[in-house]
C-alpha atoms as a PDB file:
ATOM      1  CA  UNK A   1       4.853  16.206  -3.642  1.00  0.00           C
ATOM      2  CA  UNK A   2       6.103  12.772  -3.590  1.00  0.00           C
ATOM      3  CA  UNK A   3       4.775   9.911  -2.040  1.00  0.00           C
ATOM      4  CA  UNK A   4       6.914   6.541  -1.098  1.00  0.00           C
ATOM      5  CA  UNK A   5       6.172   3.032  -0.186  1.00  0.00           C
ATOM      6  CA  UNK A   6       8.810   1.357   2.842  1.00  0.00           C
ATOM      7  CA  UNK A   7       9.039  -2.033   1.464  1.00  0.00           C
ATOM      8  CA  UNK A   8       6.093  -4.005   1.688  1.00  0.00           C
ATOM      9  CA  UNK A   9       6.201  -6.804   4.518  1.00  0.00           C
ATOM     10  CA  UNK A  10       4.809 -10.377   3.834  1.00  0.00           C
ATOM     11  CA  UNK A  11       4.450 -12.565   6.020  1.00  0.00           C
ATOM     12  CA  UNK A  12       7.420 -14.576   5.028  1.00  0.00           C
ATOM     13  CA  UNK A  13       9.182 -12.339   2.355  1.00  0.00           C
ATOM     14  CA  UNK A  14       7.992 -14.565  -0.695  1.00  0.00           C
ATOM     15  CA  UNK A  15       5.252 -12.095  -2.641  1.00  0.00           C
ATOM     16  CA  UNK A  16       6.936 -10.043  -5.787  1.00  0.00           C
ATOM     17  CA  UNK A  17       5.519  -6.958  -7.131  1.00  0.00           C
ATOM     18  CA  UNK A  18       4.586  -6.614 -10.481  1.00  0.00           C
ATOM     19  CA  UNK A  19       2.821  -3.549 -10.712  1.00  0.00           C
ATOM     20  CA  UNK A  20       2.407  -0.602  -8.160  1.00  0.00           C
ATOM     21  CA  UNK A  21       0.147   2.243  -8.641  1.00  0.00           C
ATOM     22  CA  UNK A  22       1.665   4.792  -6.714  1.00  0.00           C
ATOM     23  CA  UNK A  23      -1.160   7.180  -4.682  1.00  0.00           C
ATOM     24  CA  UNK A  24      -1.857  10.859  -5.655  1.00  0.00           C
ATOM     25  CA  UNK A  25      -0.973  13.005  -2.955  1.00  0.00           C
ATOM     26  CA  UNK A  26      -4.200  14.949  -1.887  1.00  0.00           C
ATOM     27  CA  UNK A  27      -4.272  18.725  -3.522  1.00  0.00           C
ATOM     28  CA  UNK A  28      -4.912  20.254   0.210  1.00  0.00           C
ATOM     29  CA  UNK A  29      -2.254  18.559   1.881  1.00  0.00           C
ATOM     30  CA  UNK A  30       0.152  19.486  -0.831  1.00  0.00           C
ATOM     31  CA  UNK A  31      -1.084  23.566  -0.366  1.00  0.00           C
ATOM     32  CA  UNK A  32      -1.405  23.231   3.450  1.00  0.00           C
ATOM     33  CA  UNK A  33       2.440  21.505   3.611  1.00  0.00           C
ATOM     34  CA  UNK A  34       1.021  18.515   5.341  1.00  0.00           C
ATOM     35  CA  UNK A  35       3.270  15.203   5.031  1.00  0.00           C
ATOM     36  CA  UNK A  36       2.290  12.342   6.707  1.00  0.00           C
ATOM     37  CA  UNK A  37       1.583   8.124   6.639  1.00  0.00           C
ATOM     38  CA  UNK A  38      -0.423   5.444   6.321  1.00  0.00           C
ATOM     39  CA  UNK A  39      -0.049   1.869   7.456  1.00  0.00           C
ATOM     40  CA  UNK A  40      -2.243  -0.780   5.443  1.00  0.00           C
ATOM     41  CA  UNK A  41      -3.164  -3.951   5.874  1.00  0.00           C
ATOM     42  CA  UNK A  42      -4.345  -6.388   2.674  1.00  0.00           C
ATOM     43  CA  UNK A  43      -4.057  -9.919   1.648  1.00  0.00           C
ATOM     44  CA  UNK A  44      -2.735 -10.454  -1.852  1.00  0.00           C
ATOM     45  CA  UNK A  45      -4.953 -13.144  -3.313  1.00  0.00           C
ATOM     46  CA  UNK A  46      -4.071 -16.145  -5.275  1.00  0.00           C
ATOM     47  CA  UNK A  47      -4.659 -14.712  -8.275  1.00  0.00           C
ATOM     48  CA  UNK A  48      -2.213 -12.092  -7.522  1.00  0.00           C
ATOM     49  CA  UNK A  49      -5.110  -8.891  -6.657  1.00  0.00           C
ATOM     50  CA  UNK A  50      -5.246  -6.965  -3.441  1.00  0.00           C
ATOM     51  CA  UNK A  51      -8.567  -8.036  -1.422  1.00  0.00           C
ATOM     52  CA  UNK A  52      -9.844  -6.608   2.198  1.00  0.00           C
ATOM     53  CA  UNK A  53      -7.523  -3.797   1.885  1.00  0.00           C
ATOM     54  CA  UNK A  54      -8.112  -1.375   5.332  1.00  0.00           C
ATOM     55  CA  UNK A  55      -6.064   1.524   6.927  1.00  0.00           C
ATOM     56  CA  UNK A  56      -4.647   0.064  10.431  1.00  0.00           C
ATOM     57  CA  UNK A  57      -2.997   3.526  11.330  1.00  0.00           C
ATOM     58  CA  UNK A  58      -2.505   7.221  10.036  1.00  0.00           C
ATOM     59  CA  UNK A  59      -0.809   9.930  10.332  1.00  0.00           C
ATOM     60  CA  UNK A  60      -2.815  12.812  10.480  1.00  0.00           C
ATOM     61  CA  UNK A  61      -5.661  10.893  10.283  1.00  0.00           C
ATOM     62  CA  UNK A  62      -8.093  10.406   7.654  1.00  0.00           C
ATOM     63  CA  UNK A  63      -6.333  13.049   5.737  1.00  0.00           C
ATOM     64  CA  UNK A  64      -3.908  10.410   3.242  1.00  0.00           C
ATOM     65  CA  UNK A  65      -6.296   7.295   3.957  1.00  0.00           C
ATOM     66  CA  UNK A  66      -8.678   7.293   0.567  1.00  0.00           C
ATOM     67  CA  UNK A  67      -5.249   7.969  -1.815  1.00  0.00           C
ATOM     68  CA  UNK A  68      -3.520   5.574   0.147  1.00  0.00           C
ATOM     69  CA  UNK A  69      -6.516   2.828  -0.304  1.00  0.00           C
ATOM     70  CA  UNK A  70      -6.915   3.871  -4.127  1.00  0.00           C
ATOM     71  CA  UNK A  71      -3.220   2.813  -4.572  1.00  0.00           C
ATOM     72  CA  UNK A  72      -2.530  -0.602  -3.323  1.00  0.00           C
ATOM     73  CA  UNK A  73      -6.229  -1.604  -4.884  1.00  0.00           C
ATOM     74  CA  UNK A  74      -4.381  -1.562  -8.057  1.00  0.00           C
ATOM     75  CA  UNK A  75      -1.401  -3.030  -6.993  1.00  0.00           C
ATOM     76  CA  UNK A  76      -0.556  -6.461  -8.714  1.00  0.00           C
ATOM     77  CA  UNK A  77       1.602  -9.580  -6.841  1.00  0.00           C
ATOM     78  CA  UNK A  78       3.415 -12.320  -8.288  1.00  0.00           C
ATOM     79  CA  UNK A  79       1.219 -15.019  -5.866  1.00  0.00           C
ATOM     80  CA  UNK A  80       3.190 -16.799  -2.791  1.00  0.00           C
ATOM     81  CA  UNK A  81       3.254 -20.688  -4.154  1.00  0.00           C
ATOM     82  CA  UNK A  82       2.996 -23.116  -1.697  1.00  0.00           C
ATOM     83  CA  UNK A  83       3.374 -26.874  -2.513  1.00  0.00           C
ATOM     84  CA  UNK A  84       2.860 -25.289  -6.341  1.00  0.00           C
ATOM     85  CA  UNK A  85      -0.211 -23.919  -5.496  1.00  0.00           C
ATOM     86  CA  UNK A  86      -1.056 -20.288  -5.266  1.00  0.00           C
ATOM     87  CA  UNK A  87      -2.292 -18.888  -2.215  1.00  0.00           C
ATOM     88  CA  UNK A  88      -3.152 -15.854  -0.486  1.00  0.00           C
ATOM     89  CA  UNK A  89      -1.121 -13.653   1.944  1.00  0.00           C
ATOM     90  CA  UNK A  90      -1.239 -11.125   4.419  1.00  0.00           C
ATOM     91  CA  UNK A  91       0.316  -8.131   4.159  1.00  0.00           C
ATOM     92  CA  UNK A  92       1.164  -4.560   6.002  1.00  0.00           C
ATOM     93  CA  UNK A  93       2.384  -1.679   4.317  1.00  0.00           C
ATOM     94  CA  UNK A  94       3.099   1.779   5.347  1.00  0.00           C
ATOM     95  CA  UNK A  95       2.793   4.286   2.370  1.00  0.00           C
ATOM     96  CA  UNK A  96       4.847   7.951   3.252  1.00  0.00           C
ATOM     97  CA  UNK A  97       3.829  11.135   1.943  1.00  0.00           C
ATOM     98  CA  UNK A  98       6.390  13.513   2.035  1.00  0.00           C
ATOM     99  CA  UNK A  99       6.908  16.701   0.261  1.00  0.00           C
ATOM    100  CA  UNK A 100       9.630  17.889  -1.866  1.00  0.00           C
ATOM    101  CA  UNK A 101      11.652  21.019  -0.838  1.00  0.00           C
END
């Protein structure tokens, strides 16, 4: 099983990733064939952390959500600066889990 991440949107293109977790695909979807997504929504903090993560839509539901979640938590951003200041920034993401065959 493989799980990938369509680029990550900011709100104006200026966050840079310097560490991504990826998820672990769930054990029962992987047995039951079950590929799906998940579209997040976070802010990346000034200090570069994920905060207020939450799961805006899924596909099947509920089923990808918690792996999805336990991901981008870890995540790490290179802060947006604005007048040399860091500052926080929303986010949406859509992780895919997809299967290999």
């Amino acid at each position: 099983p493989r799980h990938t991440g369509q680029p990550w949107t900011a709100v104006d293109g200026s966050l840079v990733i310097l560490n991504r977790a990826e998820p672990v695909y769930p054990p029962t979807a992987a047995r039951r064939g079950i590929e799906g997504w998940v579209k997040l929504r976070f802010n990346v903090a000034a200090d570069g952390h994920v905060q207020d993560a939450v799961v805006v839509e899924a596909q099947p539901p509920n089923l990808f959500d918690r792996a999805a979640l336990q991901a981008v938590q870890q995540w790490r951003f290179k802060p947006r600066q604005v007048d040399g200041r860091a500052v926080s920034t929303p986010v949406v993401q859509t992780l895919s889990f997809t299967l290999d065959t």
